[in-house]
C-alpha atoms as a PDB file:
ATOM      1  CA  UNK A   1     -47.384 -12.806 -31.212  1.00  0.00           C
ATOM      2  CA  UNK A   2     -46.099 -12.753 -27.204  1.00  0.00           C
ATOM      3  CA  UNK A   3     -45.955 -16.554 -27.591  1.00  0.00           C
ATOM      4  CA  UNK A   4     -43.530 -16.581 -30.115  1.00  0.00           C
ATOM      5  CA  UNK A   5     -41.425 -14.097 -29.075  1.00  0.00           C
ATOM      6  CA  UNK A   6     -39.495 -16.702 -26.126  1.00  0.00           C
ATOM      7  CA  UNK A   7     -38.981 -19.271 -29.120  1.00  0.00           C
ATOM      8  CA  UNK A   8     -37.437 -16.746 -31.329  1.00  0.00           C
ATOM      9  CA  UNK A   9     -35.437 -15.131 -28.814  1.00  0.00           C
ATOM     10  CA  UNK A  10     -34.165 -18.326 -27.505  1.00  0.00           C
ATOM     11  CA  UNK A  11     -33.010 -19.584 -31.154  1.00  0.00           C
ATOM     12  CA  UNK A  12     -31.765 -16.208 -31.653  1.00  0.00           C
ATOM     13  CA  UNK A  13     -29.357 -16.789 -28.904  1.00  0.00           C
ATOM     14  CA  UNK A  14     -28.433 -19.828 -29.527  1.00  0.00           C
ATOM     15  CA  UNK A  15     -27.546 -19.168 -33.539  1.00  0.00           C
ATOM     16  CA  UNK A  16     -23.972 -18.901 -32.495  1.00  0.00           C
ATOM     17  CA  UNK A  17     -21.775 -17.399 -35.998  1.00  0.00           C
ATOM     18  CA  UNK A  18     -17.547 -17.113 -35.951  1.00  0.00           C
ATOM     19  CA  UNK A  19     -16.283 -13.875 -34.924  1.00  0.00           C
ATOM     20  CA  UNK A  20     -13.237 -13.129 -37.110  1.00  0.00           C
ATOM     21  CA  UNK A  21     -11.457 -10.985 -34.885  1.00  0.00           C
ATOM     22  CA  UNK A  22      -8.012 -11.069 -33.510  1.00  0.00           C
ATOM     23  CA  UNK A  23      -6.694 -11.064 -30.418  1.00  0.00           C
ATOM     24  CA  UNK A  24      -2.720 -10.139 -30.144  1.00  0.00           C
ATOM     25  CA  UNK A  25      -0.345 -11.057 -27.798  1.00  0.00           C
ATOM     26  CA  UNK A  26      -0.401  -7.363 -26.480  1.00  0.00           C
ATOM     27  CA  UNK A  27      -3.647  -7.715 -25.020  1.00  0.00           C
ATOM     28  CA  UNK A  28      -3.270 -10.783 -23.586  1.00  0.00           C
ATOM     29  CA  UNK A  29      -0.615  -9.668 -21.882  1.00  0.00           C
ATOM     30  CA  UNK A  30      -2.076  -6.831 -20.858  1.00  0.00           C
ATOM     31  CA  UNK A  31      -5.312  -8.948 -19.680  1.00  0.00           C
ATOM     32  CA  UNK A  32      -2.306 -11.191 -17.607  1.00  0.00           C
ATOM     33  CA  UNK A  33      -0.552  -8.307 -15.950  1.00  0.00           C
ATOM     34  CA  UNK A  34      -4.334  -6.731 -15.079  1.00  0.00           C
ATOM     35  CA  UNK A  35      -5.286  -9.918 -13.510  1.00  0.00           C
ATOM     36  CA  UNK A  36      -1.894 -10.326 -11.537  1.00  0.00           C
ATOM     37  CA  UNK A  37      -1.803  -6.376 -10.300  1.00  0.00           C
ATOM     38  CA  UNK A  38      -6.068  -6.778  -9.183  1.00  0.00           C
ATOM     39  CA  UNK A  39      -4.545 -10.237  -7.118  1.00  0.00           C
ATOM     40  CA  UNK A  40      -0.957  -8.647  -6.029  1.00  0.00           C
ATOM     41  CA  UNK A  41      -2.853  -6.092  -4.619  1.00  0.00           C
ATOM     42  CA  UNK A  42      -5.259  -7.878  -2.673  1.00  0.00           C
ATOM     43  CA  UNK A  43      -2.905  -9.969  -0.622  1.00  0.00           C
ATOM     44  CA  UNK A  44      -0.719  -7.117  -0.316  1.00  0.00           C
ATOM     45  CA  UNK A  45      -3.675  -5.203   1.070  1.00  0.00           C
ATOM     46  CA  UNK A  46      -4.760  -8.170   3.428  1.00  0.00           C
ATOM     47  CA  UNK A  47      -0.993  -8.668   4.583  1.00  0.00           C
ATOM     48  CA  UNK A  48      -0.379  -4.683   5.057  1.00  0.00           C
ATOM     49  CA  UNK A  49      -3.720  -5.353   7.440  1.00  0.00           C
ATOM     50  CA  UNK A  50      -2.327  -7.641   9.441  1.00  0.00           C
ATOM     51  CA  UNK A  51       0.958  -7.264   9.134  1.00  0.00           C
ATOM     52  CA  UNK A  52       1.551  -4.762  12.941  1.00  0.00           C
ATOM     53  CA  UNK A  53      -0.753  -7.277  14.882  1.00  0.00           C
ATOM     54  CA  UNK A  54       1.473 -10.400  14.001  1.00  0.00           C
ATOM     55  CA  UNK A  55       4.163  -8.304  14.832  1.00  0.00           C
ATOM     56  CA  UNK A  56       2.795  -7.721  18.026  1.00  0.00           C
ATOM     57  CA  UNK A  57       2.475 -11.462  18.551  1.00  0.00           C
ATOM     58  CA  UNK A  58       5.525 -12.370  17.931  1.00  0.00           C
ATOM     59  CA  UNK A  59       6.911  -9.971  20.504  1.00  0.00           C
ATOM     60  CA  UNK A  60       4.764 -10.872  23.181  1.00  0.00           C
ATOM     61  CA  UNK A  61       5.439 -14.865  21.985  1.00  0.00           C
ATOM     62  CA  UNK A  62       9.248 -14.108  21.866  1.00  0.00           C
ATOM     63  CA  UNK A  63       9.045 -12.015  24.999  1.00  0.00           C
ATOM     64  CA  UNK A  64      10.522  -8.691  24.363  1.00  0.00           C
ATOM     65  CA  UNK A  65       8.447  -5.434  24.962  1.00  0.00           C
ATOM     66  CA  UNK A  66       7.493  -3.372  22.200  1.00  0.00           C
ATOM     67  CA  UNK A  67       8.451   0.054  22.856  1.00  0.00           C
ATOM     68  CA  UNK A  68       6.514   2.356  23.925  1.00  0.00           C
ATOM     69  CA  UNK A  69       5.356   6.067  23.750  1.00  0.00           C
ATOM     70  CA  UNK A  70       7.100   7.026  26.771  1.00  0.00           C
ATOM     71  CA  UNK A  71      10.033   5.273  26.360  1.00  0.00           C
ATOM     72  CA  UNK A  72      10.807   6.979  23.010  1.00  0.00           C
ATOM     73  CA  UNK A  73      10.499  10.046  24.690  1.00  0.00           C
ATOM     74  CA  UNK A  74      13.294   9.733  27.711  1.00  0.00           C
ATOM     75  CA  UNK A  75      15.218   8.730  24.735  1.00  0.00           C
ATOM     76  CA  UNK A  76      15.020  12.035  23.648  1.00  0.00           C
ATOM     77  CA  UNK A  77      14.992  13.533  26.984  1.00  0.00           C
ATOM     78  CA  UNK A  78      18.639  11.966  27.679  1.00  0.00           C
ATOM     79  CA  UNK A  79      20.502  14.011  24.323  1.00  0.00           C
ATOM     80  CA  UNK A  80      23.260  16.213  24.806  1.00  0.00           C
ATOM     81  CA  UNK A  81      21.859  19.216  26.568  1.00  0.00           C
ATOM     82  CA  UNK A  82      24.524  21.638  25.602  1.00  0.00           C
ATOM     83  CA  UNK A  83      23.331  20.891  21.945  1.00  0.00           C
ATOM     84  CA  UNK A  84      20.415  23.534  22.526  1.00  0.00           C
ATOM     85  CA  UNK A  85      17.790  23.778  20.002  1.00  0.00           C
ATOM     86  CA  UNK A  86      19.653  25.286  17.366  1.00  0.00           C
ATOM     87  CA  UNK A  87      21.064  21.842  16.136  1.00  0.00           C
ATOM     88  CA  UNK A  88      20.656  20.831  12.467  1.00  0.00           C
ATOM     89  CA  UNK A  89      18.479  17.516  13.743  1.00  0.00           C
ATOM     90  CA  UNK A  90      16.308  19.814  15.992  1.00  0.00           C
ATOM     91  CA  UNK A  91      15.403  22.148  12.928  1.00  0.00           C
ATOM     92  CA  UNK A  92      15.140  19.389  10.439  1.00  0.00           C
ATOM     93  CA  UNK A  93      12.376  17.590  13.068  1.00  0.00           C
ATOM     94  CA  UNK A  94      10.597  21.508  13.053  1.00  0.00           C
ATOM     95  CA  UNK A  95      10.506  21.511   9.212  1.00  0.00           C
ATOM     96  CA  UNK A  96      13.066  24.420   9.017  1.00  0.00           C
ATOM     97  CA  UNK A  97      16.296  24.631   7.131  1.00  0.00           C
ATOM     98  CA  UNK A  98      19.208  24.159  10.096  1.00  0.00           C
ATOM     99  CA  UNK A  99      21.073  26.936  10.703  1.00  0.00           C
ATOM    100  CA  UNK A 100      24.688  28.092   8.326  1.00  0.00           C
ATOM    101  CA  UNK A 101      28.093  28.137  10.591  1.00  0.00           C
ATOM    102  CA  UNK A 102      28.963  31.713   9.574  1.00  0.00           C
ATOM    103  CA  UNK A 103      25.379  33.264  10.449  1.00  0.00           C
ATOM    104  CA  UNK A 104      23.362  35.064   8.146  1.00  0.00           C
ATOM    105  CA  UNK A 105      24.748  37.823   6.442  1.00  0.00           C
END
């Protein structure tokens, strides 16, 4: 009975009948815009990757300095000192509403 079971299976396979179903335009453009959001997002993903590094490159190939850490900060070393820290951008930067002009009541 094992012996015959291989055959069978086999020609039960390849007994191939028509399906009668229907396939609309909806899903196949679904299926399209599935297949082109899986592949967008793969190159996006492998360009978002590399995307700082070749910038880097193409600094150091062009031969300006990226900026650094330290530079950024005598940037903000060199502002106004009479603005205190009381200014709109200061609280804004500490998460906190900047202050009214007539005070709080």
């Amino acid at each position: 009975m094992r012996k015959l079971a291989l055959p069978f299976g086999l020609l039960a396979l390849l007994h191939l009948t028509t399906a009668h179903a229907y396939i609309g335009p909806g899903l196949g453009a679904g299926t399209i815009a599935i297949v082109l959001g899986v592949l967008s997002s793969i190159v996006l993903a492998f360009l978002g990757i590399l995307w700082y590094p070749f910038k880097r490159l193409l600094r150091l190939i062009r031969g300006k300095k990226a900026p650094t850490r330290t530079s950024v900060e005598s940037n903000r070393d060199t502002k106004d000192p009479g603005a205190g820290s009381s200014s709109a951008r200061d609280s804004a930067e500490r998460g906190r509403a900047p202050p009214t002009p007539g005070g709080d009541p």
